[in-house]
N, C-alpha and C. Protein backbone atom coordinates (compact mmCIF):
# COMPACT_ATOMS: atom_id res chain seq x y z
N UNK A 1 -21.04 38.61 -5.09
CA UNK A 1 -22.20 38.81 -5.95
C UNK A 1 -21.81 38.44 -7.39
N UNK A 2 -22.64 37.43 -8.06
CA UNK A 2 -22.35 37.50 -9.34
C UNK A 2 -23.32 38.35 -10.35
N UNK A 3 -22.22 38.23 -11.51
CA UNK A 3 -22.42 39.29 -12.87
C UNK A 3 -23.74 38.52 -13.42
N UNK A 4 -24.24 39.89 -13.84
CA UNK A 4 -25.60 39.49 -14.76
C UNK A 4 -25.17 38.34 -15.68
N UNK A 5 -26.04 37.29 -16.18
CA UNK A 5 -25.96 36.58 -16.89
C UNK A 5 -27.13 37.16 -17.81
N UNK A 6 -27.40 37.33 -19.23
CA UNK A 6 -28.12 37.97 -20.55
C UNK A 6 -27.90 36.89 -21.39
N UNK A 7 -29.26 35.88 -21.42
CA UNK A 7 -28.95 35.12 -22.48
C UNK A 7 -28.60 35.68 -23.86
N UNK A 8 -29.31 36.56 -24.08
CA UNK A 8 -29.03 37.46 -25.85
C UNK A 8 -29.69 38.84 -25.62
N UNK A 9 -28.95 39.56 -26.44
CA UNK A 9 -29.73 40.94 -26.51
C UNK A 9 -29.50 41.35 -28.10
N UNK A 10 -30.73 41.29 -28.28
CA UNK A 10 -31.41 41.51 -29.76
C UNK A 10 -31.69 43.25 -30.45
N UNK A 11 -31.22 43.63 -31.49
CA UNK A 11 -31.32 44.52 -31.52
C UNK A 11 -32.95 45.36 -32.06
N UNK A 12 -33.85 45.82 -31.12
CA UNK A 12 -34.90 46.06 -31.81
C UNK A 12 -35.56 47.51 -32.49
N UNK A 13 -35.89 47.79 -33.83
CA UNK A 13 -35.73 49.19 -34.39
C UNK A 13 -37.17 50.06 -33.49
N UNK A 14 -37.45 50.82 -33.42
CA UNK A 14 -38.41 51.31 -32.53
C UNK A 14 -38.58 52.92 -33.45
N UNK A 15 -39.58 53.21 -34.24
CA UNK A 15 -40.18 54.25 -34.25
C UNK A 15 -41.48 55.13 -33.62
N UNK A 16 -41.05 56.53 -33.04
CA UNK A 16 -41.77 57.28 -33.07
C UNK A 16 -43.13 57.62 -33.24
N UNK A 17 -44.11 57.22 -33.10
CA UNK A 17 -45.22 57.96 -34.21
C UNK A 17 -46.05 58.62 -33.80
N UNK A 18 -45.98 59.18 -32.02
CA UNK A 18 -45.98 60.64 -31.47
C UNK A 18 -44.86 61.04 -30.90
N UNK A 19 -44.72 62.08 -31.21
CA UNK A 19 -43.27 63.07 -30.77
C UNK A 19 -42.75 62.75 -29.44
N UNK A 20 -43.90 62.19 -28.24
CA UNK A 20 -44.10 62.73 -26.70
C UNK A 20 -43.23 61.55 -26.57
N UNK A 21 -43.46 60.10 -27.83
CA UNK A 21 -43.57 59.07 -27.13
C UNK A 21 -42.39 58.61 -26.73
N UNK A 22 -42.15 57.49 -25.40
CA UNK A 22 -40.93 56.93 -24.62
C UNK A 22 -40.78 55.78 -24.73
N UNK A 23 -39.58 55.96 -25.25
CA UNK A 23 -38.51 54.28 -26.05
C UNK A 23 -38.99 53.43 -24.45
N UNK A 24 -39.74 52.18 -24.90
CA UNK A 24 -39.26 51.22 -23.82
C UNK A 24 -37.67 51.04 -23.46
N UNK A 25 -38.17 51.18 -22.30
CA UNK A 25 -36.92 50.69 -20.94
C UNK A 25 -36.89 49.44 -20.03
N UNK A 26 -35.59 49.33 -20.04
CA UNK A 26 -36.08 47.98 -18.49
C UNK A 26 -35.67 49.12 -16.88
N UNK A 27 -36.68 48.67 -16.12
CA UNK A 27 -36.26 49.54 -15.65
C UNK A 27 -35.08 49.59 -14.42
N UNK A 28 -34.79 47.68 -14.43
CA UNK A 28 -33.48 47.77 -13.86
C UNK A 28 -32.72 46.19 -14.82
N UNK A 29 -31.57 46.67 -14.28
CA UNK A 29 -30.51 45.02 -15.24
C UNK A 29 -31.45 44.02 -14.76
N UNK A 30 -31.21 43.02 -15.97
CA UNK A 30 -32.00 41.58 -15.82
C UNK A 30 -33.59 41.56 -15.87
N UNK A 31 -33.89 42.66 -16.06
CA UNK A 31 -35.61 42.50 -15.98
C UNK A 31 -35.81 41.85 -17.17
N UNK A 32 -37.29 41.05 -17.03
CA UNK A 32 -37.34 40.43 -18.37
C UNK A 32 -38.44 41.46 -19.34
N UNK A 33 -39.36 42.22 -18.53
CA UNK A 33 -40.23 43.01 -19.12
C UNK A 33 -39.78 44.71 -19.26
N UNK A 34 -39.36 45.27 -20.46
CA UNK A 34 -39.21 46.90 -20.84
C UNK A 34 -40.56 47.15 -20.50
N UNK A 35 -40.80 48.69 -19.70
CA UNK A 35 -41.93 49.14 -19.57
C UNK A 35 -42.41 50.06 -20.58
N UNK A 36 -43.95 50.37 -20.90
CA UNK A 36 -44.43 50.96 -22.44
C UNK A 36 -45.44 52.12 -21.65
N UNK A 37 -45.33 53.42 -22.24
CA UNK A 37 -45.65 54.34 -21.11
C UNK A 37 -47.14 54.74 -22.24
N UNK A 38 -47.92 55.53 -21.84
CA UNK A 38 -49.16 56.60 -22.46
C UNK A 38 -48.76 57.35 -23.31
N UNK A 39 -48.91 57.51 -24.35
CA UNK A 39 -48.88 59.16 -24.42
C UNK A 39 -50.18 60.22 -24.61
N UNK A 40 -51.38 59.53 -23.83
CA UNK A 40 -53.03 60.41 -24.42
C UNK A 40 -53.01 60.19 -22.63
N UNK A 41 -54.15 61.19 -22.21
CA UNK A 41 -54.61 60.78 -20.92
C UNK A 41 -56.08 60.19 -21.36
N UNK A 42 -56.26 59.08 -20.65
CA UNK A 42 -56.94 58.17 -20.69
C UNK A 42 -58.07 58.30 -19.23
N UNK A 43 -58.93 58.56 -18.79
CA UNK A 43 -59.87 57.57 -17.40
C UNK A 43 -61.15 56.80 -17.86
N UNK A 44 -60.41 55.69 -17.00
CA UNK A 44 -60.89 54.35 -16.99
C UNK A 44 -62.35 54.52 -15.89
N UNK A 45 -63.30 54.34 -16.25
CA UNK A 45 -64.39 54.08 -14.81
C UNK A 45 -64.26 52.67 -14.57
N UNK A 46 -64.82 52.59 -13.49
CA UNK A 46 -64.65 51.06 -13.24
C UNK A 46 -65.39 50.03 -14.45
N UNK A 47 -64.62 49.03 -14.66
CA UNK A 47 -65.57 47.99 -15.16
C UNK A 47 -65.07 48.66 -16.65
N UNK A 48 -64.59 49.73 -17.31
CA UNK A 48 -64.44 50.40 -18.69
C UNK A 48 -63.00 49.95 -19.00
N UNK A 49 -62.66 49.99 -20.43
CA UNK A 49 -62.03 49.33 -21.28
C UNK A 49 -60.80 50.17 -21.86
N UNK A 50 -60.37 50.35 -22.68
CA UNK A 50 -59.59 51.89 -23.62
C UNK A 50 -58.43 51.31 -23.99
N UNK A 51 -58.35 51.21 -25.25
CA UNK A 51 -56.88 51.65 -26.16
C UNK A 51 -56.38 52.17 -25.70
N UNK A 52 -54.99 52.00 -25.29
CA UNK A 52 -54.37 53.46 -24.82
C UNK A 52 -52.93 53.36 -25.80
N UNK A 53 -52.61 54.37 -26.46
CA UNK A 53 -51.70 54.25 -27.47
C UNK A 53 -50.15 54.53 -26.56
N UNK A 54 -49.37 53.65 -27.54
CA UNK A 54 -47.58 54.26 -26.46
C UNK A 54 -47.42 55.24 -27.36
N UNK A 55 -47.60 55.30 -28.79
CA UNK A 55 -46.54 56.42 -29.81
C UNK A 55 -45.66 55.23 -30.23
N UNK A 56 -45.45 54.30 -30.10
CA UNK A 56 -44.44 53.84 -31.07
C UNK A 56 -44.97 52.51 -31.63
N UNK A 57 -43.75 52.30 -32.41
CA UNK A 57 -44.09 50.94 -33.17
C UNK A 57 -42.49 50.17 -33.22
N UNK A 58 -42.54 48.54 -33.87
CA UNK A 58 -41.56 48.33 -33.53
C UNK A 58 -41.18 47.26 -35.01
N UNK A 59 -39.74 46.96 -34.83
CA UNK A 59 -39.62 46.04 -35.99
C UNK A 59 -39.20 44.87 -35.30
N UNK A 60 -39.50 43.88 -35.08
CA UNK A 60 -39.47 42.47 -33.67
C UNK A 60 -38.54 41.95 -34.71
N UNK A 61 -37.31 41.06 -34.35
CA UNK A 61 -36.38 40.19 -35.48
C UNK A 61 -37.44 39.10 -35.72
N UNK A 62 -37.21 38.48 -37.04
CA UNK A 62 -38.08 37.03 -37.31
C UNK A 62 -37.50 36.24 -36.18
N UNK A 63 -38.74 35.47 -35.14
CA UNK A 63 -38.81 34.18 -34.94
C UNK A 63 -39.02 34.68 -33.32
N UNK A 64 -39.14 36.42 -33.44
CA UNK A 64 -39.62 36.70 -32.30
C UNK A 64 -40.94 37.41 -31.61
N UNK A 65 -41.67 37.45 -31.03
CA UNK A 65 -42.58 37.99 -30.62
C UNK A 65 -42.79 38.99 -29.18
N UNK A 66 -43.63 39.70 -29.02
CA UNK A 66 -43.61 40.91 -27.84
C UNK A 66 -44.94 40.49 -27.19
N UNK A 67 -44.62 40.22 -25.90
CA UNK A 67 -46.21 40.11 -25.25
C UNK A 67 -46.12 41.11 -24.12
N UNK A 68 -46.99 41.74 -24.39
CA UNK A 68 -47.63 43.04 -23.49
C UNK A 68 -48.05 42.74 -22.67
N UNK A 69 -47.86 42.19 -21.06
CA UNK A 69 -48.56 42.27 -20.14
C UNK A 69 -48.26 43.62 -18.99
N UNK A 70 -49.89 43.33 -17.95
CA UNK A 70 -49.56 44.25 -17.07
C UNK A 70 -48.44 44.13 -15.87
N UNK A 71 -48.65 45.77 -15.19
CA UNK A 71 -47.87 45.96 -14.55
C UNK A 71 -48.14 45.50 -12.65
N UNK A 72 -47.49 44.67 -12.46
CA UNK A 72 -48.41 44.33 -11.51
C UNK A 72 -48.28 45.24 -10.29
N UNK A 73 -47.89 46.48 -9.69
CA UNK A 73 -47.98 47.15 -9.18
C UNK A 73 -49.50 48.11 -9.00
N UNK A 74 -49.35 48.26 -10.50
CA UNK A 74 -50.55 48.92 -11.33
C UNK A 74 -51.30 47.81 -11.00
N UNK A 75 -51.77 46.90 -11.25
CA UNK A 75 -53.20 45.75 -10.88
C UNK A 75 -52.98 45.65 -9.30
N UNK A 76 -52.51 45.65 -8.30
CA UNK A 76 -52.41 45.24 -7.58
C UNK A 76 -52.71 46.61 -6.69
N UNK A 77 -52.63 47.83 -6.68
CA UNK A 77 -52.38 49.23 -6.19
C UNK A 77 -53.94 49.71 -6.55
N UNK A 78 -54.42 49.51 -8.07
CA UNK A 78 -55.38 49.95 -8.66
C UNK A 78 -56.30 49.44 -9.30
N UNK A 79 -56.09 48.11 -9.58
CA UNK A 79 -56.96 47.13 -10.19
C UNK A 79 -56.59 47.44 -12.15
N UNK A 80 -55.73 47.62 -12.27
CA UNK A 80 -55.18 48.41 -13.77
C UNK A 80 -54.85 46.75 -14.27
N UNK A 81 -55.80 46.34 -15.55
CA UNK A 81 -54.93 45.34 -15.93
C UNK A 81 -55.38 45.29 -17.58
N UNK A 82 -54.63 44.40 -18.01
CA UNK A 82 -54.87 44.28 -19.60
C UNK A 82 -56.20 43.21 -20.45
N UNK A 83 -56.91 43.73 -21.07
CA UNK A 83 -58.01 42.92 -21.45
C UNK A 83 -57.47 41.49 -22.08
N UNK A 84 -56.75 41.39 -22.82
CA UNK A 84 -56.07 40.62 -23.67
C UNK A 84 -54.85 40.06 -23.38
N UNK A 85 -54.04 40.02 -21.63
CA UNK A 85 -53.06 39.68 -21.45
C UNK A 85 -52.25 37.94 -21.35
N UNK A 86 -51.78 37.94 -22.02
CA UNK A 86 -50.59 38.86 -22.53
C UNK A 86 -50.72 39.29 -24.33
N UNK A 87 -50.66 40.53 -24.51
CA UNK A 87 -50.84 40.59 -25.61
C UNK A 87 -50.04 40.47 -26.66
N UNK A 88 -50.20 40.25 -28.46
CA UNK A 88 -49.24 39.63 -28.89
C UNK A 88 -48.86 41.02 -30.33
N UNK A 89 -47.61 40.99 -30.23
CA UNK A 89 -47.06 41.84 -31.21
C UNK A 89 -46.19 41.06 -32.24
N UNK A 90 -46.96 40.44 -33.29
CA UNK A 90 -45.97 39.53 -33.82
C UNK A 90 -44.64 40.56 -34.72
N UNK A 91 -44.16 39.99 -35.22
CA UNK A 91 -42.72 40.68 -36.17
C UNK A 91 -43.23 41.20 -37.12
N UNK A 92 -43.68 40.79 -37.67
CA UNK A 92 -44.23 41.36 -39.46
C UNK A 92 -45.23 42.91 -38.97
N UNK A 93 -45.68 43.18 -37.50
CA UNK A 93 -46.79 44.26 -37.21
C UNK A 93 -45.79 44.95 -37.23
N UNK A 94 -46.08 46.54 -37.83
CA UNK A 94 -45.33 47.86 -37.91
C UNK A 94 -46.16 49.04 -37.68
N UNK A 95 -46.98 48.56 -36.90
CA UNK A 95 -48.75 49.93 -36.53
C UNK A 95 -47.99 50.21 -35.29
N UNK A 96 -48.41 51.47 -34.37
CA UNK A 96 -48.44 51.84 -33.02
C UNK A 96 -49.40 50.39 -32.17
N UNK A 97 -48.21 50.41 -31.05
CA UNK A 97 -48.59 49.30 -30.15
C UNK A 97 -49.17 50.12 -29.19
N UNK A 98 -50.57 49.37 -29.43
CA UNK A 98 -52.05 49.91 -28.50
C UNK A 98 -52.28 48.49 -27.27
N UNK A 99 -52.47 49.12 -25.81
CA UNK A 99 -52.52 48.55 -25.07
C UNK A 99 -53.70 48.12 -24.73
N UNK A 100 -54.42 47.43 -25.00
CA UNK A 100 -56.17 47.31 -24.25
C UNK A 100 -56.33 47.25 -22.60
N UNK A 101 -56.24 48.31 -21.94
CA UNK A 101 -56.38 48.67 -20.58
C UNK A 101 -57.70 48.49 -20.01
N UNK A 102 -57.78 47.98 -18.89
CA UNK A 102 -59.24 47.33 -18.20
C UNK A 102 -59.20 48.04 -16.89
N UNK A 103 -60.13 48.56 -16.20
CA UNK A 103 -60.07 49.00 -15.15
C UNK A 103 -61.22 47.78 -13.98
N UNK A 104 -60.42 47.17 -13.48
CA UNK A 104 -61.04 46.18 -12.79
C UNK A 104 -61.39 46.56 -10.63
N UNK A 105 -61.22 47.81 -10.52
CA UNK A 105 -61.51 48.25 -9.34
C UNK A 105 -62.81 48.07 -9.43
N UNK A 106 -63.97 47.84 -8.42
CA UNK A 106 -65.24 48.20 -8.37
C UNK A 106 -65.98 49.45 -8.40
N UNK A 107 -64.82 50.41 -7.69
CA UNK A 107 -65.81 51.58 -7.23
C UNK A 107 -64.95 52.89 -7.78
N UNK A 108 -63.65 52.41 -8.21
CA UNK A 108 -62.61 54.17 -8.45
C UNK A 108 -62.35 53.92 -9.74
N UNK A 109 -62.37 55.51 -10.50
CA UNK A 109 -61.93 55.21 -11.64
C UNK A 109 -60.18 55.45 -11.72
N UNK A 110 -59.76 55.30 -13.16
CA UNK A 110 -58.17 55.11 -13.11
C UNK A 110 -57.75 56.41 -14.14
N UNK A 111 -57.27 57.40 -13.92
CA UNK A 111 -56.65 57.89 -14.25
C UNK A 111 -55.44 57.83 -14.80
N UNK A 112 -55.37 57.60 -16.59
CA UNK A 112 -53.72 58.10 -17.12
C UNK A 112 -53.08 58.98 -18.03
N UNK A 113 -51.88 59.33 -17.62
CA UNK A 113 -51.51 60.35 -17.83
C UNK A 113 -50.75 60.67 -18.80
N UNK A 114 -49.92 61.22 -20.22
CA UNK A 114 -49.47 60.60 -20.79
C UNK A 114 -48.02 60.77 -20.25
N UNK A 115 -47.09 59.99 -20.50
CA UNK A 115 -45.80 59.23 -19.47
C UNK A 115 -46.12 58.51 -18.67
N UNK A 116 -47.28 58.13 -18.12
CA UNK A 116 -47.54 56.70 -17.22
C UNK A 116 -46.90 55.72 -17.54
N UNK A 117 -46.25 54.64 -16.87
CA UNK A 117 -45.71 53.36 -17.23
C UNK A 117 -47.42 52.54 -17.54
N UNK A 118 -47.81 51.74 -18.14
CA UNK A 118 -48.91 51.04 -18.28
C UNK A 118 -49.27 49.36 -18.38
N UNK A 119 -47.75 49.11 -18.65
CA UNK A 119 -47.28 47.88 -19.45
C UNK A 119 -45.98 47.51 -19.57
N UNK A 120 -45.99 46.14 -19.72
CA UNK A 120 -44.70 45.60 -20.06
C UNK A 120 -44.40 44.83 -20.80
N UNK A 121 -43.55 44.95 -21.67
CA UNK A 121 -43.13 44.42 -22.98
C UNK A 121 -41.98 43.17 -22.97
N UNK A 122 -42.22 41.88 -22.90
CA UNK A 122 -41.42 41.06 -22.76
C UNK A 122 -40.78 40.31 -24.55
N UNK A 123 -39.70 40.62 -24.56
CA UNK A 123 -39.61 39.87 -26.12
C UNK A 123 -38.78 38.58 -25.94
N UNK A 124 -39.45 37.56 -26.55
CA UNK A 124 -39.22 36.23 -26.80
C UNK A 124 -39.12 35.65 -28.21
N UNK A 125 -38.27 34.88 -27.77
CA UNK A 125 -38.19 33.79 -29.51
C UNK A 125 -39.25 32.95 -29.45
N UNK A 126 -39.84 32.04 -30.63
CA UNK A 126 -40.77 31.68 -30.09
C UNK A 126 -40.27 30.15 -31.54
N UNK A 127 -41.07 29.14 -31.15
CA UNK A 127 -41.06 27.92 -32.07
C UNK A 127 -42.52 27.98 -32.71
N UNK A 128 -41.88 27.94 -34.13
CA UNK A 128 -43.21 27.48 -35.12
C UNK A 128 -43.56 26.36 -35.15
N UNK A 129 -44.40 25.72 -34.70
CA UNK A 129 -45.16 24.41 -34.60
C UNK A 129 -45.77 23.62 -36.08
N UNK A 130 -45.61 22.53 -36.14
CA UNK A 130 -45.80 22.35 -37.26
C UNK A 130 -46.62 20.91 -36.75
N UNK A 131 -48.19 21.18 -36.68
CA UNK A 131 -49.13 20.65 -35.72
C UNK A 131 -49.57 19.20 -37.15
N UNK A 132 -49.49 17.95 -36.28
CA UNK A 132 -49.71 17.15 -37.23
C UNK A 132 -50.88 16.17 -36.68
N UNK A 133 -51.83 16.12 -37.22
CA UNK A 133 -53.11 14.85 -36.34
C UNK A 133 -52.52 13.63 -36.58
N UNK A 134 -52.94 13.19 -35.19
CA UNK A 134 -52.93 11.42 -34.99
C UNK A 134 -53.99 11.15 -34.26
N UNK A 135 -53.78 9.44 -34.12
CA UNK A 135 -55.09 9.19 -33.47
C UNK A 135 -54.97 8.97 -32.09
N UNK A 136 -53.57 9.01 -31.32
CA UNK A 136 -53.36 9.05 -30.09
C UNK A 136 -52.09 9.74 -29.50
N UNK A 137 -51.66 10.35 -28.58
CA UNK A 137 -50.81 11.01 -27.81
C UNK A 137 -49.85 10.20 -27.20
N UNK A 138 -48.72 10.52 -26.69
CA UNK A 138 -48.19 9.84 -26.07
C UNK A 138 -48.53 9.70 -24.74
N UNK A 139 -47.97 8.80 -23.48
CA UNK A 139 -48.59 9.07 -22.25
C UNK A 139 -47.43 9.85 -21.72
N UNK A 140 -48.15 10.84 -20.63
CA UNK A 140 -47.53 11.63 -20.19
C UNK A 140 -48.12 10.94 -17.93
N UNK A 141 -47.20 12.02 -17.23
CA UNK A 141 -47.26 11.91 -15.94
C UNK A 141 -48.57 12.49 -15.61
N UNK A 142 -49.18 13.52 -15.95
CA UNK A 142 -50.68 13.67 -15.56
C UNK A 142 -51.60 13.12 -16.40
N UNK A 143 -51.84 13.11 -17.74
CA UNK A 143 -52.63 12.30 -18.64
C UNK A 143 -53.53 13.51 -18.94
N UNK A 144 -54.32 12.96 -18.87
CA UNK A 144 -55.79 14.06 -18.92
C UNK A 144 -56.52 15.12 -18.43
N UNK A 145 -55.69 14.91 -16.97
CA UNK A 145 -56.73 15.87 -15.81
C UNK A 145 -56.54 17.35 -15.94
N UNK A 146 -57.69 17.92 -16.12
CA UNK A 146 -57.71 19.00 -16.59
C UNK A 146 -57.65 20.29 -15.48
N UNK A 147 -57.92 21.49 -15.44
CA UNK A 147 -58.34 22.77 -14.83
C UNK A 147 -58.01 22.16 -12.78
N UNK A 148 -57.45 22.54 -12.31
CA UNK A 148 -57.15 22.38 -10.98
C UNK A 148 -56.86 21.10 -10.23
N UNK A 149 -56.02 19.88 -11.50
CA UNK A 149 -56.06 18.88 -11.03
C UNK A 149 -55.08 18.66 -10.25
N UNK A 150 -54.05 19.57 -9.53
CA UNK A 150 -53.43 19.74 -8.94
C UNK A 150 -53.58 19.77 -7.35
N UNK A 151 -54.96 20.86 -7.54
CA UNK A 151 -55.78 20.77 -5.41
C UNK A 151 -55.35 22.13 -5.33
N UNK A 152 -55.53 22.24 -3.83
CA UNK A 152 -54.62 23.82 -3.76
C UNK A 152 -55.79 24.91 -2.83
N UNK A 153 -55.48 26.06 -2.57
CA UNK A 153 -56.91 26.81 -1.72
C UNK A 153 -57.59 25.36 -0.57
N UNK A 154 -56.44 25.06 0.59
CA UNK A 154 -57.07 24.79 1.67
C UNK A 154 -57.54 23.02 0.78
N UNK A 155 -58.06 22.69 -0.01
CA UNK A 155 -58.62 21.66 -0.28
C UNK A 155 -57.90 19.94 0.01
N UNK A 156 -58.25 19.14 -0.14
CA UNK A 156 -57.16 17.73 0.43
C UNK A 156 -57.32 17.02 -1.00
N UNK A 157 -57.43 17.71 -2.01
CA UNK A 157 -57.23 17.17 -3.54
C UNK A 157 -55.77 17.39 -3.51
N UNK A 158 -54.92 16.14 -3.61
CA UNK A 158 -53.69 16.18 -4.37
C UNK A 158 -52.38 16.36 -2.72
N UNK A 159 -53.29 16.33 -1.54
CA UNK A 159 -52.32 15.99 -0.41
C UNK A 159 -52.55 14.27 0.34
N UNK A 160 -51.51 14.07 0.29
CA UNK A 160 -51.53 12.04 1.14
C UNK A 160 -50.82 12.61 2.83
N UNK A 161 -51.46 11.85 3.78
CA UNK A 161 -51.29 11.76 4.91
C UNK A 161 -49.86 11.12 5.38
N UNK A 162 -48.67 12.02 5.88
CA UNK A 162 -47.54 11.52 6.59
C UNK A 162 -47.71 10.66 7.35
């Protein structure tokens, strides 16, 4: 078996700003997403929306960013997912990181509790783009084709006959 490989581990400051609240964790080696727990109880009816606060806040190093997505246990178990996913926590934000929770079941509502896991916090470096107009692109291997130009779901878009 080989040893974890960790491209970098960054040091990130993390305050408090309810007593209850729980330092993201990973919850095993190599994960790429720390999980971000409740600290209010929250129910979701179906089809309903809610802030749900962790208690903390964070100081991200410059050139990195935090995207909040869900948990897919939670979407997949309960229909629990994020309005805004993946959501973005740039570096310079120092407010409590609020999760926008969606309850996408049809018929049950979602109950949370505060210590629920809710979310997951992936931190990445990210490149500042420095976007310049022209009047043409280079050519690339697909070109243009947009939204499902790939095929896929049973269809014979994008399969050739052996």
């Amino acid at each position: 078996m080989r040893g974890l490989t960790v491209a970098a581990i960054e040091r990130v400051l993390v305050r408090r700003v309810h007593p209850d609240a729980i330092v993201p964790a990973y919850a095993r080696p190599g994960d790429a997403g720390a999980d971000l727990a409740s600290t209010a109880y929250v129910r979701l009816a179906p089809g309903e929306r809610a802030l749900v606060p962790t208690g903390i806040a964070l100081a991200l190093p410059e050139g990195h960013v935090g995207l909040v997505h869900p948990r897919s246990g939670a979407a997949a178990r309960h229909g629990l997912s994020i309005v805004n996913a993946p959501g973005t926590v740039d570096a310079g934000y120092r407010g409590e990181i609020l999760v926008n929770l969606v309850n996408l079941d049809p018929t049950t509502p979602i109950e949370i509790h505060p210590g629920d896991r809710i979310a997951q916090l992936v931190i990445q470096e990210f490149v500042h783009a420095d976007f310049a107009v022209v009047d043409s692109l280079p050519e690339s291997d697909r070109g243009e084709t947009g939204h499902g130009s790939t095929g896929g779901f049973g269809g014979s878009a994008g399969r050739t006959e052996a």
